[in-house]
N, C-alpha and C. Protein backbone atom coordinates (compact mmCIF):
# COMPACT_ATOMS: atom_id res chain seq x y z
N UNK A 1 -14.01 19.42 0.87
CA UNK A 1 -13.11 18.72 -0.03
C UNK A 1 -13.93 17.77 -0.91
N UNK A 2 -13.92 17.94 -2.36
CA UNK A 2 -14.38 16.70 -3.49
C UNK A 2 -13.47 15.81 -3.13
N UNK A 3 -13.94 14.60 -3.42
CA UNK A 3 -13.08 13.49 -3.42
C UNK A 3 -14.22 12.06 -4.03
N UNK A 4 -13.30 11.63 -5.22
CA UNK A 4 -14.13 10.43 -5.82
C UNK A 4 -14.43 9.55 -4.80
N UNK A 5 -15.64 8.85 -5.22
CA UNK A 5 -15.95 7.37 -4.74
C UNK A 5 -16.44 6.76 -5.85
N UNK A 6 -15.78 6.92 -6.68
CA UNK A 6 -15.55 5.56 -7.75
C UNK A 6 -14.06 5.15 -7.57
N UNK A 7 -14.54 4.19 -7.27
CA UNK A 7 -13.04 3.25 -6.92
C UNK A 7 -12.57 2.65 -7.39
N UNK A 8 -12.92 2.81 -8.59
CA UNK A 8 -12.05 1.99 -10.01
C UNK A 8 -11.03 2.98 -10.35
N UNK A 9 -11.56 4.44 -10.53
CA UNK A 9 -10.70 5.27 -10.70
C UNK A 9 -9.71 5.77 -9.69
N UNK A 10 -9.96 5.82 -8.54
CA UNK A 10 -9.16 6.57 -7.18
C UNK A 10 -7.78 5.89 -7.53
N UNK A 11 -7.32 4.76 -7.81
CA UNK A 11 -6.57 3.94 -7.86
C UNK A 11 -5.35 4.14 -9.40
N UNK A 12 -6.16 4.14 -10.32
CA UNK A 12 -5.67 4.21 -11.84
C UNK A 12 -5.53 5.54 -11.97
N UNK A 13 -6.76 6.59 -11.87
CA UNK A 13 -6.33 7.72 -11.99
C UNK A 13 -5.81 8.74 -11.37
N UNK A 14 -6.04 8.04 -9.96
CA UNK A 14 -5.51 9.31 -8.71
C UNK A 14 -3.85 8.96 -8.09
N UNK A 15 -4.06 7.47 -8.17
CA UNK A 15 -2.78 7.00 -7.86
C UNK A 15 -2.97 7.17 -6.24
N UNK A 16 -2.03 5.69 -5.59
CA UNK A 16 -1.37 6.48 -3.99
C UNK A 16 -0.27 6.16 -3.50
N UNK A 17 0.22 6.26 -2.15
CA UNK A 17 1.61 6.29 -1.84
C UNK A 17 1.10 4.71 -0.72
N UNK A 18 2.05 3.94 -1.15
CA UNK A 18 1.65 2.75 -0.38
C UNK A 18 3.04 2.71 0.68
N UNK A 19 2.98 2.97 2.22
CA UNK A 19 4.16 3.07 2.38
C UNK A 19 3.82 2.01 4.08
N UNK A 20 5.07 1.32 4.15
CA UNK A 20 4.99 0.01 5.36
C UNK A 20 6.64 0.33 5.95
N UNK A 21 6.54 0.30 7.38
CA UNK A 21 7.24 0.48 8.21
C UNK A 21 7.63 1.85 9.16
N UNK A 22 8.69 1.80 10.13
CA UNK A 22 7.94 2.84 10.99
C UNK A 22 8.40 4.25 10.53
N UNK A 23 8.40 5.28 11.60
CA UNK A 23 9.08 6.34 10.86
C UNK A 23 10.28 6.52 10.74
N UNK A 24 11.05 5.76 11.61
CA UNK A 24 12.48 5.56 11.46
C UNK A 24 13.00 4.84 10.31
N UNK A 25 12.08 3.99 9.70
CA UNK A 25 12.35 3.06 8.95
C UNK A 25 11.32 2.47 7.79
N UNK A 26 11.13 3.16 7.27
CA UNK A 26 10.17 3.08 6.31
C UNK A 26 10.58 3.16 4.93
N UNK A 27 9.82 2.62 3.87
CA UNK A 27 9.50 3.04 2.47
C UNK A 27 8.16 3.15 1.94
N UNK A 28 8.31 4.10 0.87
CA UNK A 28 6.98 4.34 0.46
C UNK A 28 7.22 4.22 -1.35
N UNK A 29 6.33 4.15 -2.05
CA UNK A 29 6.23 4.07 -3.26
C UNK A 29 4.91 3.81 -4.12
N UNK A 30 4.69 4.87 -5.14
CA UNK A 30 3.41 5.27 -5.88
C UNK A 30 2.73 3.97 -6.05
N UNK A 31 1.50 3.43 -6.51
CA UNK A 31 1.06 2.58 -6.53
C UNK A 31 -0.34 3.10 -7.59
N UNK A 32 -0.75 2.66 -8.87
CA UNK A 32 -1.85 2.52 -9.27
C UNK A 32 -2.90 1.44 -9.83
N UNK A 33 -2.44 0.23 -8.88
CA UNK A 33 -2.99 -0.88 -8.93
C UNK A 33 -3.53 -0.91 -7.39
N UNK A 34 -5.01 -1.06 -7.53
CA UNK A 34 -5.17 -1.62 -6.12
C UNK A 34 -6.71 -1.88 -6.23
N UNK A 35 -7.60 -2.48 -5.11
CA UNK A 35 -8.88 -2.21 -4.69
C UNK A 35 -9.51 -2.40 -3.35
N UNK A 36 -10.97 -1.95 -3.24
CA UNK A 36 -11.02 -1.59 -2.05
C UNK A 36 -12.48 -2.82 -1.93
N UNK A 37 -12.57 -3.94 -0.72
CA UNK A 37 -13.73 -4.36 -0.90
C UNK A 37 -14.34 -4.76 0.27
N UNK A 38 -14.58 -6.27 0.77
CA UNK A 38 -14.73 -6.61 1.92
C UNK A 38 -14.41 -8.33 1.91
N UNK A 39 -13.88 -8.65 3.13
CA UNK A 39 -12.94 -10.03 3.06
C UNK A 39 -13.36 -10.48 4.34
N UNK A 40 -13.97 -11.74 4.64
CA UNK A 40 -14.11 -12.04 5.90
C UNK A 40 -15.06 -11.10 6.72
N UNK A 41 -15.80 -10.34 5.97
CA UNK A 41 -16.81 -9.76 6.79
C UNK A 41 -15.90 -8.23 7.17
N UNK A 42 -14.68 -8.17 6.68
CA UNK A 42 -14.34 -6.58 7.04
C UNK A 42 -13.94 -6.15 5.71
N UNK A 43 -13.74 -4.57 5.70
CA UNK A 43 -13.45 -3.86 4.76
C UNK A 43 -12.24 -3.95 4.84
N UNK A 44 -11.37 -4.25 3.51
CA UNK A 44 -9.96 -4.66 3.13
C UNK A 44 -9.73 -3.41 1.70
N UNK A 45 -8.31 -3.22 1.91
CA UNK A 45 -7.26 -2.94 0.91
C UNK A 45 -6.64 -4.00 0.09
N UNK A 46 -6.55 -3.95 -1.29
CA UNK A 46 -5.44 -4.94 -2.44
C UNK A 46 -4.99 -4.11 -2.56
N UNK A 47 -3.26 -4.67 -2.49
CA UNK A 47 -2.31 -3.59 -3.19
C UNK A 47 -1.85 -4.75 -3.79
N UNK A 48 -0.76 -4.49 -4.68
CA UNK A 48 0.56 -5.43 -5.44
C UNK A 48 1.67 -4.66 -5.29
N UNK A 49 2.71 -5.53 -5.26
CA UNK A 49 3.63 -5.16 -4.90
C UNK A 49 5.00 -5.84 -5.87
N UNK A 50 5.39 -5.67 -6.86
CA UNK A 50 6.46 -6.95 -7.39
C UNK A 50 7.61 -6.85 -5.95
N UNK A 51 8.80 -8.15 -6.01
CA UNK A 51 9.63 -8.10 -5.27
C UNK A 51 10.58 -7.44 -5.35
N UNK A 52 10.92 -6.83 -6.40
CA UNK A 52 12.11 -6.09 -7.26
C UNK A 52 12.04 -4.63 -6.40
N UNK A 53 11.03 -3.93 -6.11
CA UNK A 53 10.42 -3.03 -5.28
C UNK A 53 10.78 -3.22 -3.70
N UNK A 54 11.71 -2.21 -3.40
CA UNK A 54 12.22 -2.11 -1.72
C UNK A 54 11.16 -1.99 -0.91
N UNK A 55 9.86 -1.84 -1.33
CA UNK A 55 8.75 -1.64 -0.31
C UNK A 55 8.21 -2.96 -0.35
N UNK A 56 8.91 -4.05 -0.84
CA UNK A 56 8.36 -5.32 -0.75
C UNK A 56 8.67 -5.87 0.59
N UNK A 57 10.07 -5.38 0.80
CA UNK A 57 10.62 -6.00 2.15
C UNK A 57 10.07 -5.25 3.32
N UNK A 58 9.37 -4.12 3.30
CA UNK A 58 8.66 -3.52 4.27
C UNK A 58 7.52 -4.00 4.24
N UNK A 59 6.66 -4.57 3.11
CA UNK A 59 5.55 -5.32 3.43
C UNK A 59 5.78 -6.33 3.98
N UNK A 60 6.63 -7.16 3.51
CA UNK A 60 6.86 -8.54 3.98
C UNK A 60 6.95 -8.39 5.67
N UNK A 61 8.02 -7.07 6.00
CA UNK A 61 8.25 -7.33 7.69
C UNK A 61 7.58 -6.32 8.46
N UNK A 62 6.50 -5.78 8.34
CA UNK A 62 5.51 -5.16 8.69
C UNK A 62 4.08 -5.77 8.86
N UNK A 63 3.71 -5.32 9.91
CA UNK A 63 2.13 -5.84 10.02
C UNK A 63 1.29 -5.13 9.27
N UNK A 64 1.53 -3.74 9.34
CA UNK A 64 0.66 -2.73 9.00
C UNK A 64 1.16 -1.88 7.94
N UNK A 65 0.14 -1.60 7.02
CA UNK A 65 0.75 -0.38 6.07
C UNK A 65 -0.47 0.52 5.95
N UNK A 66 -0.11 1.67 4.95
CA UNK A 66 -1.25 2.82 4.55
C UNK A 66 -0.88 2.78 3.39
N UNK A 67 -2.54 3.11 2.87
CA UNK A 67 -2.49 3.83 1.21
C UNK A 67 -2.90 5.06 1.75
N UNK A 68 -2.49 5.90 1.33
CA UNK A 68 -2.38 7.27 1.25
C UNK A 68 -2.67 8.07 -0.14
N UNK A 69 -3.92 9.03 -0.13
CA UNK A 69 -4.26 9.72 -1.33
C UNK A 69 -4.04 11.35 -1.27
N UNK A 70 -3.30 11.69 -1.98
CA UNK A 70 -2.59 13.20 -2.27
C UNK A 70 -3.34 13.96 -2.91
N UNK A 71 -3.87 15.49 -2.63
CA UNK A 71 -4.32 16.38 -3.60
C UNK A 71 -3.75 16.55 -5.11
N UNK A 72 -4.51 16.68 -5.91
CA UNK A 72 -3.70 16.62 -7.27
C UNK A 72 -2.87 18.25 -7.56
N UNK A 73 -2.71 18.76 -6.55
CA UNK A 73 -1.55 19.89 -6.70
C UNK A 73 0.19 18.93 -6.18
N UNK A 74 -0.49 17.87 -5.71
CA UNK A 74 1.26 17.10 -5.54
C UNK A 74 1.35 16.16 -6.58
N UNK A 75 0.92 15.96 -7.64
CA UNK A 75 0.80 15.11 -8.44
C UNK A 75 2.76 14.43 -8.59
N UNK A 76 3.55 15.39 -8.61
CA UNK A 76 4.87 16.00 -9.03
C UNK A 76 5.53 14.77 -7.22
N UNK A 77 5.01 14.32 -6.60
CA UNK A 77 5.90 13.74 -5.56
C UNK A 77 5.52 12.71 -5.61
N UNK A 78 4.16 12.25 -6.19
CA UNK A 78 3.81 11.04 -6.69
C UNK A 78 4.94 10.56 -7.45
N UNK A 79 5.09 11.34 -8.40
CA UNK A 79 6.28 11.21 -9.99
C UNK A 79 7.50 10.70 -9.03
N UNK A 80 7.92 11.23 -8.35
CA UNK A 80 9.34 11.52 -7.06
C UNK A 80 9.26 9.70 -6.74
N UNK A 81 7.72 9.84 -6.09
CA UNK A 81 7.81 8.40 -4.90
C UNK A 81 7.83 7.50 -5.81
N UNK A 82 7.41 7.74 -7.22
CA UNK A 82 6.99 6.18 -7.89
C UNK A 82 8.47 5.85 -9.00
N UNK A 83 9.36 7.13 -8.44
CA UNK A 83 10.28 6.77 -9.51
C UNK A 83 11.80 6.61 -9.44
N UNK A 84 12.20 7.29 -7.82
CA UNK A 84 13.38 7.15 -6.70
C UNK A 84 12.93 5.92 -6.10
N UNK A 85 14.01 4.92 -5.92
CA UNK A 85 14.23 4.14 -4.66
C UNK A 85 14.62 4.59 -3.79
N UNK A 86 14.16 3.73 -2.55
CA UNK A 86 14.41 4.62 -1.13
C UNK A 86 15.37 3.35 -0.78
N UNK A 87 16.40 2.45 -1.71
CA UNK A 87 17.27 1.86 -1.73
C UNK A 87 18.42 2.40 -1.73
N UNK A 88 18.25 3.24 -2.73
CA UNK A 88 19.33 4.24 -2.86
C UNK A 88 19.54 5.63 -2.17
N UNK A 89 18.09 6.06 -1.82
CA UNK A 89 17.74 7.17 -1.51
C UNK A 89 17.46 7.44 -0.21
N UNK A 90 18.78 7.92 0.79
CA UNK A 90 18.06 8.23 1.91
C UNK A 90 17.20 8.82 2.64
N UNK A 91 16.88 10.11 1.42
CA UNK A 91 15.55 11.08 2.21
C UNK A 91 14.60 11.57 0.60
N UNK A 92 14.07 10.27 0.83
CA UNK A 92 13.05 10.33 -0.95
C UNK A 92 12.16 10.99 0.07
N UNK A 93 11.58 11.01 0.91
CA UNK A 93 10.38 11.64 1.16
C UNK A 93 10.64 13.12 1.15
N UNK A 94 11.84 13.70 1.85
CA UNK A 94 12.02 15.10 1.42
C UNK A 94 12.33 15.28 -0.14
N UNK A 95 12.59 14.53 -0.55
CA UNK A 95 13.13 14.82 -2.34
C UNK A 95 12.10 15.01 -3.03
N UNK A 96 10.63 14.57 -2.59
CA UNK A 96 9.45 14.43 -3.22
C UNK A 96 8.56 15.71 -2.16
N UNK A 97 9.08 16.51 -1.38
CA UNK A 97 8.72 17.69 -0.30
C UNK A 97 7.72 16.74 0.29
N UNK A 98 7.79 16.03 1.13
CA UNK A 98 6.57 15.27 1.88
C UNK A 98 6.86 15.00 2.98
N UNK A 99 6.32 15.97 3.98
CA UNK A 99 6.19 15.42 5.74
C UNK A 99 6.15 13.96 5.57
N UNK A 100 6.47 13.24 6.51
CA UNK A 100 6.10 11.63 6.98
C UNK A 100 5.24 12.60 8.92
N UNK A 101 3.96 11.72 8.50
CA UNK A 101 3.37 11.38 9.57
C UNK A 101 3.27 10.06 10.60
N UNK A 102 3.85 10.04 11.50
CA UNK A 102 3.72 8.74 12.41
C UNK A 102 2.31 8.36 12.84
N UNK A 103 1.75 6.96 12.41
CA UNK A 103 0.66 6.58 13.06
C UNK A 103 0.50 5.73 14.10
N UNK A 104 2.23 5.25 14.35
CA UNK A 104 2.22 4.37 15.72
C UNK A 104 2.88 2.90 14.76
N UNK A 105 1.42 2.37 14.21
CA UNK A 105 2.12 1.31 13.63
C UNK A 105 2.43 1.11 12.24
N UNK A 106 2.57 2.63 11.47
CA UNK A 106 2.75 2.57 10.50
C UNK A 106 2.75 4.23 10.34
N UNK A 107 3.54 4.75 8.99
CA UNK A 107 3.40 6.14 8.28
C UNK A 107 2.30 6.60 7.49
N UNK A 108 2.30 8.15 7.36
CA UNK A 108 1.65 7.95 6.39
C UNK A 108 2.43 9.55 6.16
N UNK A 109 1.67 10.46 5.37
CA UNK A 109 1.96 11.82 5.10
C UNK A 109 1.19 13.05 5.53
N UNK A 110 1.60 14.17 5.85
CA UNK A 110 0.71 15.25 6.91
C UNK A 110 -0.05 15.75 5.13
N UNK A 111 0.52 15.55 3.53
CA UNK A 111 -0.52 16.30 2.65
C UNK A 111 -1.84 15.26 2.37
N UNK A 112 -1.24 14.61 2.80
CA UNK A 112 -2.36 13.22 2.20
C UNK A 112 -4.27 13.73 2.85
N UNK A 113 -5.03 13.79 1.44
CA UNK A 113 -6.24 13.72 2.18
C UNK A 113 -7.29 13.01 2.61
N UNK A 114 -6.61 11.47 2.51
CA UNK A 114 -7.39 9.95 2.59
C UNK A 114 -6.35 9.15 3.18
N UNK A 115 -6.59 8.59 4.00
CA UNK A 115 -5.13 7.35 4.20
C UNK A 115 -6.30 5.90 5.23
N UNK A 116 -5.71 5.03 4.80
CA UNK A 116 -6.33 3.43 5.01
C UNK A 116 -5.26 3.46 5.62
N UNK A 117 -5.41 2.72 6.90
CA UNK A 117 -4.51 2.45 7.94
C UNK A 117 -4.88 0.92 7.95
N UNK A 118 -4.49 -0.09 7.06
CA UNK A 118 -4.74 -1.30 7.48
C UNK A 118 -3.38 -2.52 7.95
N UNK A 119 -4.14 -3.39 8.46
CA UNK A 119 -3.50 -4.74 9.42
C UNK A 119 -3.23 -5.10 8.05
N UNK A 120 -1.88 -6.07 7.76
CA UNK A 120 -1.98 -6.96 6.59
C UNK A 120 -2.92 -8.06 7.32
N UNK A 121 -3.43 -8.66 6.41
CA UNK A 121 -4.09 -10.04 6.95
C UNK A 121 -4.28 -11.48 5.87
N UNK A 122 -3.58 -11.35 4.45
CA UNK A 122 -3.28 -11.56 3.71
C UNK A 122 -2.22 -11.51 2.65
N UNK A 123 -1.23 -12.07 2.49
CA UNK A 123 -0.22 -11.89 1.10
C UNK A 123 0.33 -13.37 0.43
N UNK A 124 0.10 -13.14 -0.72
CA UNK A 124 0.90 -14.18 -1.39
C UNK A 124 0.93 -14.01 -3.34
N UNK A 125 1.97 -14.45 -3.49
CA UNK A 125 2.85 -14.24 -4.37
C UNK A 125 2.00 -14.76 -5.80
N UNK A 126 1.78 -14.04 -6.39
CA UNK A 126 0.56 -14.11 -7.79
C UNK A 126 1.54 -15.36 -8.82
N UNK A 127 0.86 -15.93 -9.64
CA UNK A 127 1.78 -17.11 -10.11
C UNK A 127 1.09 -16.97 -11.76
N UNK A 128 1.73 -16.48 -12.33
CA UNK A 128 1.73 -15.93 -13.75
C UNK A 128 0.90 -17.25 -14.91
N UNK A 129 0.83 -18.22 -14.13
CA UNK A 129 0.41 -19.48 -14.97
C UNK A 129 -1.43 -19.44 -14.73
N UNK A 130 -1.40 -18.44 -13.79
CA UNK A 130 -2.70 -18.75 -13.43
C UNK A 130 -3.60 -17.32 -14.02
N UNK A 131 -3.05 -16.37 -15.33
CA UNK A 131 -3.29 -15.30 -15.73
C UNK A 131 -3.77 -15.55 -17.18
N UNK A 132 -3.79 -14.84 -17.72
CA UNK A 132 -4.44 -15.06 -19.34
C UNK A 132 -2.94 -14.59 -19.64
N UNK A 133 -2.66 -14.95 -20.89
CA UNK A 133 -1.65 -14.89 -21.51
C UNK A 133 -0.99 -13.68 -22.19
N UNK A 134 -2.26 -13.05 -22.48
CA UNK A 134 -1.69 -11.62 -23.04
C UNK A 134 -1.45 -10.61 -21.79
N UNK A 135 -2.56 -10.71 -20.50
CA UNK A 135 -1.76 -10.21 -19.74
C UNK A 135 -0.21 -10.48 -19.20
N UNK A 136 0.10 -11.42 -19.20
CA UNK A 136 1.86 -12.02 -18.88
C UNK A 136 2.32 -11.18 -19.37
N UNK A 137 2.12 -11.54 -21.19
CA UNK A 137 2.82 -10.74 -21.87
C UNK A 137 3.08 -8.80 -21.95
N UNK A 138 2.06 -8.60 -21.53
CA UNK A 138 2.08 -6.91 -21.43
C UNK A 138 2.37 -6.79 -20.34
N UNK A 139 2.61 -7.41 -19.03
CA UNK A 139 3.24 -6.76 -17.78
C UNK A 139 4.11 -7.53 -16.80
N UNK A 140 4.32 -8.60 -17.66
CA UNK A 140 5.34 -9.75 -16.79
C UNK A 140 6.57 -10.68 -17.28
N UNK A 141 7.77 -10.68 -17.03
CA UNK A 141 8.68 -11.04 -17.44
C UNK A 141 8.49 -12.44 -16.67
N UNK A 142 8.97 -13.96 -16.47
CA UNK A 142 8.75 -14.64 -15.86
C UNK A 142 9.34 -14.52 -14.47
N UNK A 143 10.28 -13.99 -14.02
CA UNK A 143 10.59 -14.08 -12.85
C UNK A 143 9.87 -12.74 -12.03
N UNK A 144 9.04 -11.88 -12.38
CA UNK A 144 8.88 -10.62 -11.42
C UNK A 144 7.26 -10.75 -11.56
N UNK A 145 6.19 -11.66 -11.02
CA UNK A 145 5.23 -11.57 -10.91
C UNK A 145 4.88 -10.61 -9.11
N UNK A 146 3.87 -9.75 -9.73
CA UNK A 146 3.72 -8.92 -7.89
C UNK A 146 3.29 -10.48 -6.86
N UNK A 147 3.43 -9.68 -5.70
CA UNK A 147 2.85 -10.33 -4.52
C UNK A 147 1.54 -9.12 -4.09
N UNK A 148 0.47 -10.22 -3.99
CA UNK A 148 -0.95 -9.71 -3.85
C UNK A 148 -1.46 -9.61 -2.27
N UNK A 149 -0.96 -8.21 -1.63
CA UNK A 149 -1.23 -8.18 0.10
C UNK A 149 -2.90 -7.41 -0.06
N UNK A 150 -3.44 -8.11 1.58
CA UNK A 150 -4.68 -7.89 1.34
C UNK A 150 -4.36 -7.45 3.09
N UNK A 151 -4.96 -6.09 3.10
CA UNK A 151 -5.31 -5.25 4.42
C UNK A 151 -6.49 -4.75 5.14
N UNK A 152 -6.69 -5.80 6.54
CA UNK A 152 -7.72 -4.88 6.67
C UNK A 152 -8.00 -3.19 7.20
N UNK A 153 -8.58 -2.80 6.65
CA UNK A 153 -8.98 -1.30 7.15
C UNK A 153 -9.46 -1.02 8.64
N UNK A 154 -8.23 -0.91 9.46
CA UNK A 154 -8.92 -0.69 10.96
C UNK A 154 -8.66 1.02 11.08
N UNK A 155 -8.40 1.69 10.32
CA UNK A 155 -8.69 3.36 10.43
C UNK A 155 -8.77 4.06 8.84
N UNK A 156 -9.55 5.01 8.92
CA UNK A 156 -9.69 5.86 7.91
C UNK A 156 -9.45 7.44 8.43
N UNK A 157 -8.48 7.60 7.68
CA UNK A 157 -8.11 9.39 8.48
C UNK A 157 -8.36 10.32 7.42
N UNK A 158 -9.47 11.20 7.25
CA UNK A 158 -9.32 12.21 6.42
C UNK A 158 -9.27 13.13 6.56
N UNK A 159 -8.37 14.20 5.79
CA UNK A 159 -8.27 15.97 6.09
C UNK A 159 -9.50 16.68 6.01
């Protein structure tokens, strides 16, 4: 299997499924903001998350989540996950054809061929005053700034 390790791009151009809670009870939703680095001496996940987003409340009450990276023949359930709420939607993961895989303390998907299994160990709520201004303006209304969760990476599962 190819698979980038430029990690500027995996994120912007590959996109992933950021999904927190169990398999009974989960949401998931596309994500192409993120990065991958090291925090405290371990290797960590950034995701964002605005609150407006039902997978906010699964971050918030979850310890653990996965990013999850899809072959680009599913590009089409990405489209599904990043564009159904699973507010409304009781079986977005079949609507988007996607097994859910159980990892115990978190989901992920049986197509996925990368998934970060990390601990949250970090989150808090980004504060728009503290941004440059033209960014505000191109991606922030004043009340919906993301919340910035930081995970550490205690598994890497690849196909």
């Amino acid at each position: 299997m190819e698979f980038s390790t430029d990690i500027f791009s995996l994120f912007d151009k590959k996109w992933a499924l950021l999904s927190a809670g169990t398999k009974d009870d989960h949401n998931t939703m596309t994500i192409s903001w993120g990065g991958m680095g090291t925090l405290w001496n371990k290797p960590v996940v950034t995701v964002y998350v605005k609150p407006i987003r039902f997978t906010h409340k699964f971050m918030n009450e979850n310890e653990y989540f996965t990013v999850s990276f899809l072959p680009e023949d599913k590009r089409e359930a990405l489209n599904v996950m990043g564009t159904m709420t699973g507010r409304h939607h009781t079986d977005k993961d079949a609507a988007a054809g996607l097994t859910v895989r159980d990892l115990g303390e978190a989901v992920t998907y049986e197509e996925a061929e990368l998934v970060f299994l990390c601990r949250k160990v970090f989150y808090e709520d980004m504060i728009t005053t503290h941004m440059p201004e033209e960014i505000v303006k191109q991606h922030y209304t004043p009340d919906e700034p993301h919340t910035l969760y930081i995970g550490e990476v205690v598994d890497i599962i690849r196909k």
